[in-house]
PDB file of N, CA and C in Angstrom:
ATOM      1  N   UNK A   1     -12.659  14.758 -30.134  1.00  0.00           N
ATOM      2  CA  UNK A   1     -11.669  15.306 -29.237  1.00  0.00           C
ATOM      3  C   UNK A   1     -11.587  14.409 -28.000  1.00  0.00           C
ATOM      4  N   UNK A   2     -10.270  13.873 -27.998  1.00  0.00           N
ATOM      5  CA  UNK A   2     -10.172  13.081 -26.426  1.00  0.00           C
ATOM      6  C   UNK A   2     -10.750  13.863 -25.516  1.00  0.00           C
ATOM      7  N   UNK A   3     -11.121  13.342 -24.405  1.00  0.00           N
ATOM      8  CA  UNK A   3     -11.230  13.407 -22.566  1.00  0.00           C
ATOM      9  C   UNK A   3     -10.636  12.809 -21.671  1.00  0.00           C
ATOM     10  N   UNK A   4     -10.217  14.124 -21.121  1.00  0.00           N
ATOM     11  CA  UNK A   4      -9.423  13.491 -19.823  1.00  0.00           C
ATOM     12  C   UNK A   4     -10.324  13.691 -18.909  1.00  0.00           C
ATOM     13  N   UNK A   5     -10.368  12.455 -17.569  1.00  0.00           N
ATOM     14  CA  UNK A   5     -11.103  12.288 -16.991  1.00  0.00           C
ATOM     15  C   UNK A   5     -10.283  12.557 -15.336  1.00  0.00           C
ATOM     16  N   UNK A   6     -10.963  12.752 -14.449  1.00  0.00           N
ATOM     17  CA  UNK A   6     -10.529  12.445 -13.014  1.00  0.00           C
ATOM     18  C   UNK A   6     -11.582  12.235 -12.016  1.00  0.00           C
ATOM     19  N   UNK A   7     -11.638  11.972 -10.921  1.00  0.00           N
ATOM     20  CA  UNK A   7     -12.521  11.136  -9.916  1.00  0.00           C
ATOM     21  C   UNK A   7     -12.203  12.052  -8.292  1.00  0.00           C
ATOM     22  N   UNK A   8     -12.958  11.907  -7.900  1.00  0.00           N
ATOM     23  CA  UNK A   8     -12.657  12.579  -6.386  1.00  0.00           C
ATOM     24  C   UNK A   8     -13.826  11.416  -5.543  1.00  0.00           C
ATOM     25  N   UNK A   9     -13.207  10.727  -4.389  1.00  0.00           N
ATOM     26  CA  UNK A   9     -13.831   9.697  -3.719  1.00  0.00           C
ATOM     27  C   UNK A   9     -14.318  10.393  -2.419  1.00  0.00           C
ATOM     28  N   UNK A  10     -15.243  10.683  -2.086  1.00  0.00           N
ATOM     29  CA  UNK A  10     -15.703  10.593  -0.532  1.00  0.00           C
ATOM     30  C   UNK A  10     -15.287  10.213   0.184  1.00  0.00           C
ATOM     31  N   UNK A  11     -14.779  10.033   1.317  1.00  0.00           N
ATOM     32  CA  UNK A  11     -13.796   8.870   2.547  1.00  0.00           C
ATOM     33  C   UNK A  11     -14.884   9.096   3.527  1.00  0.00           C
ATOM     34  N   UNK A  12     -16.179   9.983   3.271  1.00  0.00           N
ATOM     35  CA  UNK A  12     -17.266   9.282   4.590  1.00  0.00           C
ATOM     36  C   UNK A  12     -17.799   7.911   4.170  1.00  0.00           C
ATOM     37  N   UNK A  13     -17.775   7.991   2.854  1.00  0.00           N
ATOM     38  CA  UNK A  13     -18.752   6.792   1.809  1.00  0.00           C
ATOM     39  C   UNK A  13     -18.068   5.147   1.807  1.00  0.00           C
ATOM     40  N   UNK A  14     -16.267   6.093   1.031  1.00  0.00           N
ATOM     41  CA  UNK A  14     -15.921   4.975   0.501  1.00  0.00           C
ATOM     42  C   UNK A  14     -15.261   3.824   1.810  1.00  0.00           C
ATOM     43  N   UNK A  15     -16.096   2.593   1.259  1.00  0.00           N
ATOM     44  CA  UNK A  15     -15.588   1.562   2.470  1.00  0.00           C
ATOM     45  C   UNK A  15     -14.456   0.538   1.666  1.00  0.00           C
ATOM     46  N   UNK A  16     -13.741   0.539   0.286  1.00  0.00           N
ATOM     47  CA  UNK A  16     -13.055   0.119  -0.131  1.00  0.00           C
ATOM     48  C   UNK A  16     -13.015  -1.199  -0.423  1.00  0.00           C
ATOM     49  N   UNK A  17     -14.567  -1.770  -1.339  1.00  0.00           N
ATOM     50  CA  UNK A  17     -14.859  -2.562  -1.592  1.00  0.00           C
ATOM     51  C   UNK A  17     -14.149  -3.038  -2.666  1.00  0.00           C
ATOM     52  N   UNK A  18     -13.559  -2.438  -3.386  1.00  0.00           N
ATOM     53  CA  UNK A  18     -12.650  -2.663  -4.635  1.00  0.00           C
ATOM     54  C   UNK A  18     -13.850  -2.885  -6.427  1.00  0.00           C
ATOM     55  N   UNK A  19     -14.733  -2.485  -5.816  1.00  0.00           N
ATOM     56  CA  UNK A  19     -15.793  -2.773  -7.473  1.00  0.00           C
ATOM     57  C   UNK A  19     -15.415  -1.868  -8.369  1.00  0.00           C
ATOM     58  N   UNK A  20     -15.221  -0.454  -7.850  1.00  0.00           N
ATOM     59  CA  UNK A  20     -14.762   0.244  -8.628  1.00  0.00           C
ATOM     60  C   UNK A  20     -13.065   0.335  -9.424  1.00  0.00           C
ATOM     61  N   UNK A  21     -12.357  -0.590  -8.476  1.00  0.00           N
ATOM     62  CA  UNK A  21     -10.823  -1.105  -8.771  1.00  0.00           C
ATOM     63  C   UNK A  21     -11.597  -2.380 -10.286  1.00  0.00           C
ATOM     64  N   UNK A  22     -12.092  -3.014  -9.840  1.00  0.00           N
ATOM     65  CA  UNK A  22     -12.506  -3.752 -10.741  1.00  0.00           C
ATOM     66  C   UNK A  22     -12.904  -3.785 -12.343  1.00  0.00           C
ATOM     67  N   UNK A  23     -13.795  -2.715 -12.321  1.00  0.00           N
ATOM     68  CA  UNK A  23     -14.507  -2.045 -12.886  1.00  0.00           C
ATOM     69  C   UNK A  23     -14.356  -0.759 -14.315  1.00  0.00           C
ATOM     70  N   UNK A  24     -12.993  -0.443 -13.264  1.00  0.00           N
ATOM     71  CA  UNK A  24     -12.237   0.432 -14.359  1.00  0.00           C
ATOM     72  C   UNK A  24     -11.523  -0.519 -15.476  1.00  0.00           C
ATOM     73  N   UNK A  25     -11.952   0.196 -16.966  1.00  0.00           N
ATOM     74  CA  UNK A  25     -11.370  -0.276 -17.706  1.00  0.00           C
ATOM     75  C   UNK A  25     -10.118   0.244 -18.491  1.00  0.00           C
ATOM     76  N   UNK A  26      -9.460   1.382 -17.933  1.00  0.00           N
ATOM     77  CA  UNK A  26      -8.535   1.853 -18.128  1.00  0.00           C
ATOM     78  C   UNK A  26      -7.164   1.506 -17.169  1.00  0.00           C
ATOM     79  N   UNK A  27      -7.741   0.976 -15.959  1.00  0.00           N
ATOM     80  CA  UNK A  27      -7.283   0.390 -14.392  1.00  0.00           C
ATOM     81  C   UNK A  27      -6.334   1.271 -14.217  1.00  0.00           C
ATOM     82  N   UNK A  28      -6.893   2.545 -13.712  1.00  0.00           N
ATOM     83  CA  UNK A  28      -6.062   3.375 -13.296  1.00  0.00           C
ATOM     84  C   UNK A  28      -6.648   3.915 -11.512  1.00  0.00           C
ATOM     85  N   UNK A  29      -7.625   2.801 -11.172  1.00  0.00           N
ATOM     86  CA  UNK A  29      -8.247   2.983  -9.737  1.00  0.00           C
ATOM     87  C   UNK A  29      -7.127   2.034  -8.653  1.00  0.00           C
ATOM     88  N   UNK A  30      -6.837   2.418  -8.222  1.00  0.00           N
ATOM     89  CA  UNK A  30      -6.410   1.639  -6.506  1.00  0.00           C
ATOM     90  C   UNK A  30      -6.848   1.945  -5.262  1.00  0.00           C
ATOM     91  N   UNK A  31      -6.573   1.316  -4.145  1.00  0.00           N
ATOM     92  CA  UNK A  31      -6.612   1.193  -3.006  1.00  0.00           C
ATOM     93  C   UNK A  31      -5.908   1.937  -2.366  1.00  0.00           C
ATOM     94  N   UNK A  32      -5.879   2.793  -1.603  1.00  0.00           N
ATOM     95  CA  UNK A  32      -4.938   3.852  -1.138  1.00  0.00           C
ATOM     96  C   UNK A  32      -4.828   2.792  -0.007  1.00  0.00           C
ATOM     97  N   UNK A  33      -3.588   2.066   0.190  1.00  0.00           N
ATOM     98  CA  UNK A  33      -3.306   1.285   1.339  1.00  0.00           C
ATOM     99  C   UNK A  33      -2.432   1.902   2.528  1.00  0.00           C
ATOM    100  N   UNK A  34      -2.268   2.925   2.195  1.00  0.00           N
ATOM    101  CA  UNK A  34      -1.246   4.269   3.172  1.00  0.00           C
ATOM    102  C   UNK A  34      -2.068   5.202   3.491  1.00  0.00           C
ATOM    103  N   UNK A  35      -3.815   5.232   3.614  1.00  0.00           N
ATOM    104  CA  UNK A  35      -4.208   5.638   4.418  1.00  0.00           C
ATOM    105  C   UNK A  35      -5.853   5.016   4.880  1.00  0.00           C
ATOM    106  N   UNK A  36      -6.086   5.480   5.841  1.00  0.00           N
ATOM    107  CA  UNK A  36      -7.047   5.294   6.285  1.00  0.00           C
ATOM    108  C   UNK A  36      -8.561   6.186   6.588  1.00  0.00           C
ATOM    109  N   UNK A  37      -9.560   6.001   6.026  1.00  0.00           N
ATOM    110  CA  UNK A  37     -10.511   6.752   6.383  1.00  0.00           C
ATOM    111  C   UNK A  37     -11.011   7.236   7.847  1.00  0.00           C
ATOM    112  N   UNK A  38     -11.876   7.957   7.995  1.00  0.00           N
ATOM    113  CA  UNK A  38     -12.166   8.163   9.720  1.00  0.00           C
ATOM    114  C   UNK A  38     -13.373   6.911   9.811  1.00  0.00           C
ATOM    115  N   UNK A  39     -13.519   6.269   8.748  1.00  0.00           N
ATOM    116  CA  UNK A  39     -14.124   4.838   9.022  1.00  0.00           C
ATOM    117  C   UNK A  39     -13.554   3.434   9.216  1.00  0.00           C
ATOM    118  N   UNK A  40     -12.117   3.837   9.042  1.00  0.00           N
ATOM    119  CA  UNK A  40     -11.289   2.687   8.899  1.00  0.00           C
ATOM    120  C   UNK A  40     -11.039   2.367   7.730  1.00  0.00           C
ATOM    121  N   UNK A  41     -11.199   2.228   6.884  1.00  0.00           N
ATOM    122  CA  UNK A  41     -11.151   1.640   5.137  1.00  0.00           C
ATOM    123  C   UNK A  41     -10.326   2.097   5.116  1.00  0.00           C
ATOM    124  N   UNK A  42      -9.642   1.764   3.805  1.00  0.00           N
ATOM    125  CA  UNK A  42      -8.405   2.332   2.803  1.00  0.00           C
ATOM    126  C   UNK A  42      -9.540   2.411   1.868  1.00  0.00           C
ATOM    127  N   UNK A  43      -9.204   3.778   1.133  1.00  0.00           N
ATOM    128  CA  UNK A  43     -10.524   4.166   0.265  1.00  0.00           C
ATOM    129  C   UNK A  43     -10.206   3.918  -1.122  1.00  0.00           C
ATOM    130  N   UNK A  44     -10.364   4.319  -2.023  1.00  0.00           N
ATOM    131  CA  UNK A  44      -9.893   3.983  -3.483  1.00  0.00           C
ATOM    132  C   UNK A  44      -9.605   5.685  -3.933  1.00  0.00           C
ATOM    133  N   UNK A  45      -8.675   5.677  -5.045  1.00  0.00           N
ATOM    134  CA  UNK A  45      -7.865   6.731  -5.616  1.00  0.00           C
ATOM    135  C   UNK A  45      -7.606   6.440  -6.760  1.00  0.00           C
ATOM    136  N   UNK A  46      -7.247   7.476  -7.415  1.00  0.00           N
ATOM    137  CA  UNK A  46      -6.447   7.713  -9.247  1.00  0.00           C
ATOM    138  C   UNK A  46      -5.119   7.000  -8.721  1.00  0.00           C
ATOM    139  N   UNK A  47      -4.542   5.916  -9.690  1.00  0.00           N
ATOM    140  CA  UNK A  47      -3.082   5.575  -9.246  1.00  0.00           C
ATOM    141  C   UNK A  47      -2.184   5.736 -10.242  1.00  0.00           C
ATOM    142  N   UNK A  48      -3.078   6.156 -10.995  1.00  0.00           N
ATOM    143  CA  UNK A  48      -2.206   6.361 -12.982  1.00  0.00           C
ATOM    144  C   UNK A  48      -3.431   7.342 -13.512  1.00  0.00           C
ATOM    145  N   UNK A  49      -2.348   7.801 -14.987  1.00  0.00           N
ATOM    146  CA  UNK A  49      -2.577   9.024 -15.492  1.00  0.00           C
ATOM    147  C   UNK A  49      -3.483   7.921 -16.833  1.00  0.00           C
ATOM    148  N   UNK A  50      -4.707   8.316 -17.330  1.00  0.00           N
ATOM    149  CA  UNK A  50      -5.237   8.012 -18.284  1.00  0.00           C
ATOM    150  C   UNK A  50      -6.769   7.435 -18.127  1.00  0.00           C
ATOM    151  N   UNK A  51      -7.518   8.374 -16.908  1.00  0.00           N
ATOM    152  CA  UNK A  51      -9.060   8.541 -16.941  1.00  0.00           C
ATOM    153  C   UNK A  51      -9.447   9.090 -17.806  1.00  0.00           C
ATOM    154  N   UNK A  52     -11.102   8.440 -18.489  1.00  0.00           N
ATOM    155  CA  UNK A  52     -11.206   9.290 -19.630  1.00  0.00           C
ATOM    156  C   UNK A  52     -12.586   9.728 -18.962  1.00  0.00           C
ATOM    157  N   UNK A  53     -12.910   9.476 -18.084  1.00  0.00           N
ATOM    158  CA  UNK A  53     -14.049   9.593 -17.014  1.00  0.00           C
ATOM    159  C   UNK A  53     -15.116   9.105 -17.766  1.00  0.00           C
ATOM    160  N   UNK A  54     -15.127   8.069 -17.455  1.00  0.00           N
ATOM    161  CA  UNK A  54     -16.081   6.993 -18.480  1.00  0.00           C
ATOM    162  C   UNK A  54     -17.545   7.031 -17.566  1.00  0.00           C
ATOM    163  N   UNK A  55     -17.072   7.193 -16.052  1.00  0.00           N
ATOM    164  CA  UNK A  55     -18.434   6.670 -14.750  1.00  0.00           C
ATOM    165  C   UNK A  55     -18.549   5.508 -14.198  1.00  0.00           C
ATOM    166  N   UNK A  56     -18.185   4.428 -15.370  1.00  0.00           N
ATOM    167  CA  UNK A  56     -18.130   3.012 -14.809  1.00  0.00           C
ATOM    168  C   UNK A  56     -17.712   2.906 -13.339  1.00  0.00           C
ATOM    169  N   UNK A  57     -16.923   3.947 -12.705  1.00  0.00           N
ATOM    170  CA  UNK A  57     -16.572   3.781 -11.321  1.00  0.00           C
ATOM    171  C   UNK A  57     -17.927   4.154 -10.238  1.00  0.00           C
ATOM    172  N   UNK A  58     -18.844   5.125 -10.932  1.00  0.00           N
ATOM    173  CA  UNK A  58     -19.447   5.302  -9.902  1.00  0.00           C
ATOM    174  C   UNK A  58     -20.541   5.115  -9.922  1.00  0.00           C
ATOM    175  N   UNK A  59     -20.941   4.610 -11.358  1.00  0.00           N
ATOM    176  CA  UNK A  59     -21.980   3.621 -11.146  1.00  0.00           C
ATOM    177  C   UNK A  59     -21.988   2.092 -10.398  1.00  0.00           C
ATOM    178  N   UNK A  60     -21.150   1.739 -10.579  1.00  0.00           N
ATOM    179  CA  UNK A  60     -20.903   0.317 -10.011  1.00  0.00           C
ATOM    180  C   UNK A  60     -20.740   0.200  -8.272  1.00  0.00           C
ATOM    181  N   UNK A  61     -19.998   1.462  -7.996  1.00  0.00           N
ATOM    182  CA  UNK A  61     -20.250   1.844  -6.658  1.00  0.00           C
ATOM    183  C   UNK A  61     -21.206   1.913  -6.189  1.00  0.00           C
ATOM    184  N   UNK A  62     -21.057   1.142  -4.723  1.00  0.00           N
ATOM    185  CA  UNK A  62     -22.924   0.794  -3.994  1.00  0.00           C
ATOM    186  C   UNK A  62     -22.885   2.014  -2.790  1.00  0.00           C
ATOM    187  N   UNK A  63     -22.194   2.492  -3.061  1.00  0.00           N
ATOM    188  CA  UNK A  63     -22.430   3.381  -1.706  1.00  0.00           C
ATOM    189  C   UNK A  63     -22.184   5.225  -2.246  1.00  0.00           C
ATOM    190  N   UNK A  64     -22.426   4.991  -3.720  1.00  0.00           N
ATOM    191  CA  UNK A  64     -22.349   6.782  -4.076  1.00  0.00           C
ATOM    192  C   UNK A  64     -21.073   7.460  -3.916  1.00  0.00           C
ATOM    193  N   UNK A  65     -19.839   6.944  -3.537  1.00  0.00           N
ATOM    194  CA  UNK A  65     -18.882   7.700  -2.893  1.00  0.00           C
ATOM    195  C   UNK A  65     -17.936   8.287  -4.447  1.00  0.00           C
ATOM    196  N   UNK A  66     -17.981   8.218  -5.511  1.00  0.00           N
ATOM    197  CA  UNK A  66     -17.436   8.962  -6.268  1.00  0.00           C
ATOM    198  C   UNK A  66     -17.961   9.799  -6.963  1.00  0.00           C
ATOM    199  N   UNK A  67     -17.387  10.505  -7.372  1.00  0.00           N
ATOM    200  CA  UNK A  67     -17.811  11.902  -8.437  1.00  0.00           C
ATOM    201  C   UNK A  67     -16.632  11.968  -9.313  1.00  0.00           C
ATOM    202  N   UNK A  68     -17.691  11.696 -10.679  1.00  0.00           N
ATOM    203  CA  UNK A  68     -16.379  11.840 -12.196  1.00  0.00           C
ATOM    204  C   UNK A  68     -16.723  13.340 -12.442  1.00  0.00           C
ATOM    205  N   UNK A  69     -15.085  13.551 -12.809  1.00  0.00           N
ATOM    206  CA  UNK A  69     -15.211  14.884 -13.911  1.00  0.00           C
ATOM    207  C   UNK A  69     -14.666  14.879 -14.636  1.00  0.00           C
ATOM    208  N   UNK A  70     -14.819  15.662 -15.757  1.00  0.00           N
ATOM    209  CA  UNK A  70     -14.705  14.856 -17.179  1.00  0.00           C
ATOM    210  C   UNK A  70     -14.013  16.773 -17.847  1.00  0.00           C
ATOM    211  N   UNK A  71     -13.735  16.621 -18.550  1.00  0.00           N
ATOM    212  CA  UNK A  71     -12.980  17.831 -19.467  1.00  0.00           C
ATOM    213  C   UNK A  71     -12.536  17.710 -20.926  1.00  0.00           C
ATOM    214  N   UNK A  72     -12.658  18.170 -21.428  1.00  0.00           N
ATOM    215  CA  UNK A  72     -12.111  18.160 -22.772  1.00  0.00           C
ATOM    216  C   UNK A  72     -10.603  18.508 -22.994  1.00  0.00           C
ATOM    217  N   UNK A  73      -9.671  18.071 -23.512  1.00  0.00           N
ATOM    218  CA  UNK A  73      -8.227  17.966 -23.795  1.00  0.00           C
ATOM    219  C   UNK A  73      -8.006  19.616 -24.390  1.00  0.00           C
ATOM    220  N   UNK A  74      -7.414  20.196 -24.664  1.00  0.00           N
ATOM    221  CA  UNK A  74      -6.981  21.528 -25.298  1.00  0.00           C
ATOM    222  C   UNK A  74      -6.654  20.890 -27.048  1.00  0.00           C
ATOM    223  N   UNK A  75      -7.100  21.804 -27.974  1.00  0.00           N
ATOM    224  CA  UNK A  75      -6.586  21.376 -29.344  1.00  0.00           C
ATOM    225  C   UNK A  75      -5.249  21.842 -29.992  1.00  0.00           C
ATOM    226  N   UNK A  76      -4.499  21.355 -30.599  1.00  0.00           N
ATOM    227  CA  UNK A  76      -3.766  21.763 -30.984  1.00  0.00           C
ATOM    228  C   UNK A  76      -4.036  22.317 -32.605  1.00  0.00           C
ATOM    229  N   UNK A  77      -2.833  23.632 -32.611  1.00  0.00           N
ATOM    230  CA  UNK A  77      -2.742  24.702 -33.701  1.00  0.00           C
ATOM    231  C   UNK A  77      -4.088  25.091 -33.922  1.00  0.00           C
ATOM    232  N   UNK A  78      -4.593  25.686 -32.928  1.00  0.00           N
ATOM    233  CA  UNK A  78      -6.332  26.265 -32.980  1.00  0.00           C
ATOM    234  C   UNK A  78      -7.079  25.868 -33.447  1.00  0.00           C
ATOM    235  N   UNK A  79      -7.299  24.200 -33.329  1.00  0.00           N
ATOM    236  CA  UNK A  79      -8.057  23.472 -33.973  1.00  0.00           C
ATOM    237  C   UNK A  79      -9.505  23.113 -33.177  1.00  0.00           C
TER     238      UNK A  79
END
């Protein structure tokens, strides 16, 4: 059964190093360049639909600032 995945970033953490832009192999991570943290950074965000919440983002991250969550897809005809 597929997984859909999604991410929620910290903005105390994230300093917008881009590893996790990197990193994703689905490349659905960006740079939120329209805003700014209360640290200054532009932090990183979902910019497209098709996380399967793999982690690769937040392991590779040096500063802890993401959290994957992960879900299972709904089945079709009560499967």
């Amino acid at each position: 059964m597929p997984v859909q995945g999604s991410i929620e970033v910290n903005d105390l953490y994230c300093k917008g190093c881009e590893l996790c832009v990197q990193a994703c192999p689905k490349h659905v991570i960006g740079i939120a360049m329209d805003y700014l943290t209360p640290r200054g950074y532009h932090p990183a965000r979902l910019v497209a639909d098709g996380c399967t919440g793999c982690e690769i983002c937040a392991i590779v991250c040096p500063d802890a600032a993401i959290t994957v969550y992960r879900r299972a897809r709904a089945r079709r005809n009560g499967r």
